[in-house]
PDB file of N, CA and C in Angstrom:
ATOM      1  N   UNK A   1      14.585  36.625   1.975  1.00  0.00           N
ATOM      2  CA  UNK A   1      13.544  35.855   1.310  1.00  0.00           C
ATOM      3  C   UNK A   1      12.755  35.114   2.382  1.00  0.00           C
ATOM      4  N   UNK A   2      11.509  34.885   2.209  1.00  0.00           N
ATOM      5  CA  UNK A   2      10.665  34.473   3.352  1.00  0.00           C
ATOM      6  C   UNK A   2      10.455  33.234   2.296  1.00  0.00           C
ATOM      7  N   UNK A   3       9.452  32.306   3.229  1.00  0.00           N
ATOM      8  CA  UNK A   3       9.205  31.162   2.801  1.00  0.00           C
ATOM      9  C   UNK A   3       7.503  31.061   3.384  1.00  0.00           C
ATOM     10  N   UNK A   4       6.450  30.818   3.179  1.00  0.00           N
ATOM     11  CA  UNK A   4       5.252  30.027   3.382  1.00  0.00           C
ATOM     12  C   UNK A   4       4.630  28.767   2.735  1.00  0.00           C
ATOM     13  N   UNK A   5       3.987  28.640   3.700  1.00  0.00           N
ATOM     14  CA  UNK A   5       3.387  26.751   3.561  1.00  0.00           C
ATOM     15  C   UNK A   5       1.957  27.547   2.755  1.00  0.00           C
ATOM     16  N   UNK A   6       1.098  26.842   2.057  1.00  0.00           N
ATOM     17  CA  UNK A   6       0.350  27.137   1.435  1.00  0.00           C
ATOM     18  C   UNK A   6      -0.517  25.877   0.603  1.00  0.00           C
ATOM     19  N   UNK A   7      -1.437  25.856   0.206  1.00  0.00           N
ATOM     20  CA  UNK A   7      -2.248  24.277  -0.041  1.00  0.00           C
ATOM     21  C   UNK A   7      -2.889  24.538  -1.376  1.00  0.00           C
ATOM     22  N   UNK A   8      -2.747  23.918  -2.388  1.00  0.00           N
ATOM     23  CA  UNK A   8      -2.834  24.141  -3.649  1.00  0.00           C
ATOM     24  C   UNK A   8      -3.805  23.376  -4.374  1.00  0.00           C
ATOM     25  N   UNK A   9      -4.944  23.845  -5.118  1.00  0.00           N
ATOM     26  CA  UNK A   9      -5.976  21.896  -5.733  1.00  0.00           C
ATOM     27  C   UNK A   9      -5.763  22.315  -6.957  1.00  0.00           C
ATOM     28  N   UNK A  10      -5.415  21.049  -7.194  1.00  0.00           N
ATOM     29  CA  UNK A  10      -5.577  20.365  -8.448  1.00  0.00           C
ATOM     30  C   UNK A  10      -6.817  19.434  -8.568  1.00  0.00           C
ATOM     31  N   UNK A  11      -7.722  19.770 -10.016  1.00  0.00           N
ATOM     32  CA  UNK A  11      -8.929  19.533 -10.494  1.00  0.00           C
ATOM     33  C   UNK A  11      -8.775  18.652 -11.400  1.00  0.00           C
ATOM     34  N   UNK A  12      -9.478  17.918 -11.542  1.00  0.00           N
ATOM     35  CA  UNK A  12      -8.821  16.752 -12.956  1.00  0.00           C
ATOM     36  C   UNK A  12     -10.124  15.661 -12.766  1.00  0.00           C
ATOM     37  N   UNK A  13     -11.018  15.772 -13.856  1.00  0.00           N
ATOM     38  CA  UNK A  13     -12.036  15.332 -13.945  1.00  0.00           C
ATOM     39  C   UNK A  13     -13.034  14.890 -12.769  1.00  0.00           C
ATOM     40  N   UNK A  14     -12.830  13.946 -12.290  1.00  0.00           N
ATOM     41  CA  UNK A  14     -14.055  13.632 -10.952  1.00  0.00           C
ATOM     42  C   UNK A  14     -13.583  14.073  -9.680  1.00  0.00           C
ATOM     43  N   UNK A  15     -12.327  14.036  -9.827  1.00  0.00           N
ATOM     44  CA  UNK A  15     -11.257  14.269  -8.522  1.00  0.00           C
ATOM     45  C   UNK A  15     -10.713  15.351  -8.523  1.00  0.00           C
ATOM     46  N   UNK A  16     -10.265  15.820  -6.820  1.00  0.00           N
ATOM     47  CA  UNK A  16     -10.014  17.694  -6.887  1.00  0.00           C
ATOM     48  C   UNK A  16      -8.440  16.731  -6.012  1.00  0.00           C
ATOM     49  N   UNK A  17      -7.579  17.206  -6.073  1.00  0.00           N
ATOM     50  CA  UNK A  17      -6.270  16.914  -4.765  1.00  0.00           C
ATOM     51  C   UNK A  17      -6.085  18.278  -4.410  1.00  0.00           C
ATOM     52  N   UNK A  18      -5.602  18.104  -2.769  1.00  0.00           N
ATOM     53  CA  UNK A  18      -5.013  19.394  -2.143  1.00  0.00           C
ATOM     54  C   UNK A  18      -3.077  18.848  -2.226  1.00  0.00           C
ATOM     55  N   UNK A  19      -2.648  19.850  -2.986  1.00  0.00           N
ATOM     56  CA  UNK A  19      -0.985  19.761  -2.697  1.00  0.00           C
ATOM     57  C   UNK A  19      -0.357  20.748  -1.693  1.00  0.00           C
ATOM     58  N   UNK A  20       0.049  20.105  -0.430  1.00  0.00           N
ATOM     59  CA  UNK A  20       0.982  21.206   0.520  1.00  0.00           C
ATOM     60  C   UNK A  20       2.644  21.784  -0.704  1.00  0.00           C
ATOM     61  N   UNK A  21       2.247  23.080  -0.625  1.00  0.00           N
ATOM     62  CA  UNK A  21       3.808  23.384  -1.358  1.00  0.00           C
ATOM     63  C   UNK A  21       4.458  24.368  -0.472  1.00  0.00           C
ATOM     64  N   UNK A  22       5.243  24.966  -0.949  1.00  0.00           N
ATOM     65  CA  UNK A  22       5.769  26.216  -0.263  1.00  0.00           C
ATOM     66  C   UNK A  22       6.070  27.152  -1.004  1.00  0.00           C
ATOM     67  N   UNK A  23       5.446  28.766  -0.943  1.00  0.00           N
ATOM     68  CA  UNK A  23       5.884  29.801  -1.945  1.00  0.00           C
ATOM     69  C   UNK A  23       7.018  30.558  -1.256  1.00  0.00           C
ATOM     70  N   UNK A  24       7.681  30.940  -2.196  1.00  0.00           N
ATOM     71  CA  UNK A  24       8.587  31.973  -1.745  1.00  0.00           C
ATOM     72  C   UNK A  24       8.019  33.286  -1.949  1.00  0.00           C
ATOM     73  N   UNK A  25       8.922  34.334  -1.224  1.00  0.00           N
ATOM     74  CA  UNK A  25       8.744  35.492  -1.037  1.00  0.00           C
ATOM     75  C   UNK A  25       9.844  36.366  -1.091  1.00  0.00           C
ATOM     76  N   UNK A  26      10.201  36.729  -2.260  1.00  0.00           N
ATOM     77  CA  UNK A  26      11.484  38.088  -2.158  1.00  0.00           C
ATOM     78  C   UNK A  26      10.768  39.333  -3.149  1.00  0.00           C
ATOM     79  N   UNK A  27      11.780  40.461  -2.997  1.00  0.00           N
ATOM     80  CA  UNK A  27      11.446  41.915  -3.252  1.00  0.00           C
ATOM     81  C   UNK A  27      11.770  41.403  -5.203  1.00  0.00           C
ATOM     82  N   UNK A  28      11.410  40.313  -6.216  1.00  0.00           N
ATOM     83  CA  UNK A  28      11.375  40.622  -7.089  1.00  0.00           C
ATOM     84  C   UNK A  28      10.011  40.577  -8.031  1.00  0.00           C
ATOM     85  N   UNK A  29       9.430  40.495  -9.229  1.00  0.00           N
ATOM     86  CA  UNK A  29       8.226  40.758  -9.443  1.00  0.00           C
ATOM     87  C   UNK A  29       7.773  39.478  -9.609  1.00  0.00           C
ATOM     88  N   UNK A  30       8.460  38.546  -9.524  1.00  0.00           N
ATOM     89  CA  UNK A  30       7.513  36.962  -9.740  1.00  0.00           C
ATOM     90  C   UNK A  30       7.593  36.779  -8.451  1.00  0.00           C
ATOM     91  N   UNK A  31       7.729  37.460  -7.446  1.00  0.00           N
ATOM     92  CA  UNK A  31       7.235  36.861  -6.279  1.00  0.00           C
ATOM     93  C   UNK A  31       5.742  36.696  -5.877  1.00  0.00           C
ATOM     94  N   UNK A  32       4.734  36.247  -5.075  1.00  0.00           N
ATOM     95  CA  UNK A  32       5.572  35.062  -4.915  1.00  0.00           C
ATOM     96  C   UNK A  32       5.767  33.677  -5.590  1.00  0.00           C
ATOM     97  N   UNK A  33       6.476  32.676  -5.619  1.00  0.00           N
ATOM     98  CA  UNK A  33       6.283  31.760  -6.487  1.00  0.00           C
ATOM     99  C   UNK A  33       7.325  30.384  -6.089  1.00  0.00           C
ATOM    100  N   UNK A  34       6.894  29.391  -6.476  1.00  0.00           N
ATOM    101  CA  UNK A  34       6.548  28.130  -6.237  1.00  0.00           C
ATOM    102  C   UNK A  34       8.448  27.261  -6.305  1.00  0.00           C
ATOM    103  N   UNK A  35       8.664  26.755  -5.392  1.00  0.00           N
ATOM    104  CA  UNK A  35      10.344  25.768  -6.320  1.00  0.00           C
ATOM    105  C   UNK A  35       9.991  25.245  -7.507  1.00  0.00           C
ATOM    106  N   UNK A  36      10.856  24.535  -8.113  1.00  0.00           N
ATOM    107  CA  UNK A  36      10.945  24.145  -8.924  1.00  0.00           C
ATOM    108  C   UNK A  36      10.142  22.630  -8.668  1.00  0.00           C
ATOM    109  N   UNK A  37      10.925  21.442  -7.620  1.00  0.00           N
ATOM    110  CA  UNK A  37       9.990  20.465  -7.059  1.00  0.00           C
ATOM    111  C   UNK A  37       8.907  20.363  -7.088  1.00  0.00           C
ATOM    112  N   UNK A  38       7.797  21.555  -6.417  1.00  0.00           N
ATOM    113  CA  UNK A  38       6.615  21.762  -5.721  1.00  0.00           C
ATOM    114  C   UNK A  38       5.977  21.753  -7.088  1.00  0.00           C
ATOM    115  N   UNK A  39       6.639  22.961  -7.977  1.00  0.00           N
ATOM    116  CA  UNK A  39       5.708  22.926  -9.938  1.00  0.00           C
ATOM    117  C   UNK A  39       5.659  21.497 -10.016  1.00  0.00           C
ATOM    118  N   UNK A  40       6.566  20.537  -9.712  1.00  0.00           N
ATOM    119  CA  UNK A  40       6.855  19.009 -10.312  1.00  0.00           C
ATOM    120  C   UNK A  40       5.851  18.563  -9.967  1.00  0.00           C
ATOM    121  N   UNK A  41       5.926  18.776  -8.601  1.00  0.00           N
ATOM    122  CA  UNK A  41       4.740  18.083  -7.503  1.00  0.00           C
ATOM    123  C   UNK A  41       3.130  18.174  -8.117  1.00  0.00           C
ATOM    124  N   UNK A  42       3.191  19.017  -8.417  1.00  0.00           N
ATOM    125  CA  UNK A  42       1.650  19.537  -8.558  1.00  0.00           C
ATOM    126  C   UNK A  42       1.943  19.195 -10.427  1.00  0.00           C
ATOM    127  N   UNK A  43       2.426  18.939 -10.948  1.00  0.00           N
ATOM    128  CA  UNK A  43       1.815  18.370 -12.607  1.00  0.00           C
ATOM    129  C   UNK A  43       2.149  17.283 -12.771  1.00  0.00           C
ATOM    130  N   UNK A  44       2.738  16.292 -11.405  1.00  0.00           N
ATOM    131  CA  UNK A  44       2.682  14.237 -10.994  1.00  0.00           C
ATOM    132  C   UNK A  44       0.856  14.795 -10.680  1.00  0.00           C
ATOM    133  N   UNK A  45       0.744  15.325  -9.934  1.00  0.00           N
ATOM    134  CA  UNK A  45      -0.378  14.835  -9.134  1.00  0.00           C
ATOM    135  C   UNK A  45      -1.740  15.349 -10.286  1.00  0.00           C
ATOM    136  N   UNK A  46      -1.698  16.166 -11.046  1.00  0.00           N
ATOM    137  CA  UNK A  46      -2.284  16.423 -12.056  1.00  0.00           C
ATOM    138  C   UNK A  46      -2.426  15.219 -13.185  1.00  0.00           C
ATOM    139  N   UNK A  47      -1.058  14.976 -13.821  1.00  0.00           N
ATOM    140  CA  UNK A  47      -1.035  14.129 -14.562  1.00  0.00           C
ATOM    141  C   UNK A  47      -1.393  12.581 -13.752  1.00  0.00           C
ATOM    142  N   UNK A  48      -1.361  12.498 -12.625  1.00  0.00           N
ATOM    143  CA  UNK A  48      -2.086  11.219 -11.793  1.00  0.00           C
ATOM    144  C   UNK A  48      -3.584  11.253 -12.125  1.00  0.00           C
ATOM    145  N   UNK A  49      -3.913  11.827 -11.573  1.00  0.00           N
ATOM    146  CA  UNK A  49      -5.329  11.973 -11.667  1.00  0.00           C
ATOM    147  C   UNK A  49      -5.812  11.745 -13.065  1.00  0.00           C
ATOM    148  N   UNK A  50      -5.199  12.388 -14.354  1.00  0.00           N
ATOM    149  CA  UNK A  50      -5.417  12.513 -15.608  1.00  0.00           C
ATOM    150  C   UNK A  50      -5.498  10.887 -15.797  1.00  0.00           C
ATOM    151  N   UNK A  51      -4.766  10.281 -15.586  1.00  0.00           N
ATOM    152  CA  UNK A  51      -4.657   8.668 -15.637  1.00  0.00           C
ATOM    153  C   UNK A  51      -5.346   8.140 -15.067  1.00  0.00           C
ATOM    154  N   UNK A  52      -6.132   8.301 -13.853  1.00  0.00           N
ATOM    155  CA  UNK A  52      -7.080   7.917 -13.242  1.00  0.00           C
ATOM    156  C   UNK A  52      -6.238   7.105 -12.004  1.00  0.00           C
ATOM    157  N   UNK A  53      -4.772   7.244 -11.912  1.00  0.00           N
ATOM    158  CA  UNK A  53      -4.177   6.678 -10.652  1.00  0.00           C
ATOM    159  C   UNK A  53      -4.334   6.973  -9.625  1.00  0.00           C
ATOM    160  N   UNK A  54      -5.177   6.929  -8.510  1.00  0.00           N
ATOM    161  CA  UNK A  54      -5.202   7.777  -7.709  1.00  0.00           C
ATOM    162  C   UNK A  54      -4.466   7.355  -6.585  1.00  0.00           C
ATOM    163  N   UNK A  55      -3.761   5.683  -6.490  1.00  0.00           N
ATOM    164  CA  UNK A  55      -2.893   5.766  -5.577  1.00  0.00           C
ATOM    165  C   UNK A  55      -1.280   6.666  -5.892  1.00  0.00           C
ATOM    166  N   UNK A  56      -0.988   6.714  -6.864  1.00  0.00           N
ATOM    167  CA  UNK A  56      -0.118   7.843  -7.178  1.00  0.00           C
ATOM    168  C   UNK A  56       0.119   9.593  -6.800  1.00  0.00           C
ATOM    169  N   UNK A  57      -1.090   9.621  -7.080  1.00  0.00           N
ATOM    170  CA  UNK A  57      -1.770  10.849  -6.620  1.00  0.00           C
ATOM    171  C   UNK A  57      -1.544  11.207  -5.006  1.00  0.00           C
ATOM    172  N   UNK A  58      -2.447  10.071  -4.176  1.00  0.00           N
ATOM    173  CA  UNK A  58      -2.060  10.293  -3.309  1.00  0.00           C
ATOM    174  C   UNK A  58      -1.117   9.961  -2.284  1.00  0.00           C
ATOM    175  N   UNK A  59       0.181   9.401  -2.708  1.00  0.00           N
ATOM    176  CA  UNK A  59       1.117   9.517  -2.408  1.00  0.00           C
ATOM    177  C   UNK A  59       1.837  10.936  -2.119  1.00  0.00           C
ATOM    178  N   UNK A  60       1.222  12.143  -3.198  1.00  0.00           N
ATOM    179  CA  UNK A  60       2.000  13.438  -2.902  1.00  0.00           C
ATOM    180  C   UNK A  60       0.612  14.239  -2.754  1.00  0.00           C
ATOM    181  N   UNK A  61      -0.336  13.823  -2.327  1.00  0.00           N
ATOM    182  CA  UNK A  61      -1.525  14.971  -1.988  1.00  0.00           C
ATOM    183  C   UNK A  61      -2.986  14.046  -1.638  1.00  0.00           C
ATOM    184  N   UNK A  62      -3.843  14.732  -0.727  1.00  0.00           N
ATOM    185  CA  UNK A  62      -4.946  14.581  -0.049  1.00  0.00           C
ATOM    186  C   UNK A  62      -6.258  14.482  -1.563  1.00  0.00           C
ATOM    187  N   UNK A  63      -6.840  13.253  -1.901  1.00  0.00           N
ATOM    188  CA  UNK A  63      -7.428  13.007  -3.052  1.00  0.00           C
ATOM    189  C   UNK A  63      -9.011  12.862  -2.669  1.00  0.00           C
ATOM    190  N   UNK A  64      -9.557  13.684  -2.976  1.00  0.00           N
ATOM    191  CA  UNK A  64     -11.202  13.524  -3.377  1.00  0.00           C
ATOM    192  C   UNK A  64     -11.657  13.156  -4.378  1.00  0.00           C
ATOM    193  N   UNK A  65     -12.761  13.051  -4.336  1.00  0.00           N
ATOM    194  CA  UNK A  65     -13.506  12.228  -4.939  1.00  0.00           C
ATOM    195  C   UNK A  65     -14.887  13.423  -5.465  1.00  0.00           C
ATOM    196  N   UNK A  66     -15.231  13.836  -6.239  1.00  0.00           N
ATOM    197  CA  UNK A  66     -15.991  14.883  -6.852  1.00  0.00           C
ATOM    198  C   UNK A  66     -17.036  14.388  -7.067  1.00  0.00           C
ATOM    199  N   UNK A  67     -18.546  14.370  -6.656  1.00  0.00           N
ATOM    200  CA  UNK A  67     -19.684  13.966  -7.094  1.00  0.00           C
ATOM    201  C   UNK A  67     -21.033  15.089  -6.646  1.00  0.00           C
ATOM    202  N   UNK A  68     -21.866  15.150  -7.990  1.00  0.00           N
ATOM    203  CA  UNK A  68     -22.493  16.356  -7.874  1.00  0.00           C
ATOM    204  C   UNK A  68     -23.903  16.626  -7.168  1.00  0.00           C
ATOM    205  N   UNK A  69     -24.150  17.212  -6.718  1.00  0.00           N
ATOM    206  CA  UNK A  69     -25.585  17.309  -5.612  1.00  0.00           C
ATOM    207  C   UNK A  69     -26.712  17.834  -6.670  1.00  0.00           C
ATOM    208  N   UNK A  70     -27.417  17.087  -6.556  1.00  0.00           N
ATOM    209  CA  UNK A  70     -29.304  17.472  -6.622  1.00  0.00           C
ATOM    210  C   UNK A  70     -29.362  18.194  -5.928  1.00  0.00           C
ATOM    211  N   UNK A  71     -30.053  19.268  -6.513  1.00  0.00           N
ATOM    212  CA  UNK A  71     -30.937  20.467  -5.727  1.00  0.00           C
ATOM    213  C   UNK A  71     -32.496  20.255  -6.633  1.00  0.00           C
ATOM    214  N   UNK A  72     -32.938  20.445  -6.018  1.00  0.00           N
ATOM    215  CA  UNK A  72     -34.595  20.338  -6.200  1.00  0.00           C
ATOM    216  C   UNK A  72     -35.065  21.714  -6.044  1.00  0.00           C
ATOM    217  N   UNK A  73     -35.765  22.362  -6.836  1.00  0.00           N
ATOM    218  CA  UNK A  73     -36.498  23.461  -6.522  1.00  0.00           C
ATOM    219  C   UNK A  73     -37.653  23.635  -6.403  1.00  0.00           C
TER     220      UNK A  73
END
């Protein structure tokens, strides 16, 4: 079984977060796919955001801030 690092966003109204997780990798058909933790990880930091906590949030991931650009034509 192999292991990779991999960076995951979560979207949640104004705010996008990047979550570092790690996927696995073996010869079965849900490969590859996520621990159990890392799923945890990433629906705190979802459900953070949903609340509008964002020091929570970023405690387990890199938190932006989403605001939309004018284009003029």
């Amino acid at each position: 079984m192999g292991k990779r690092q991999r960076v995951k966003y979560v979207h949640e109204g104004r705010y996008a977060a990047e979550v570092d997780v790690e996927l696995f990798d073996d010869e079965t058909e849900w490969s590859p796919y996520l621990s159990v933790g890392d799923a945890y990880k990433l629906d705190d930091v979802r459900d953070a955001l949903r609340r509008g906590d964002i020091a929570a949030a970023a405690k387990l991931a890199r938190v932006f801030s989403l605001q939309p650009v004018a284009v003029s034509r």
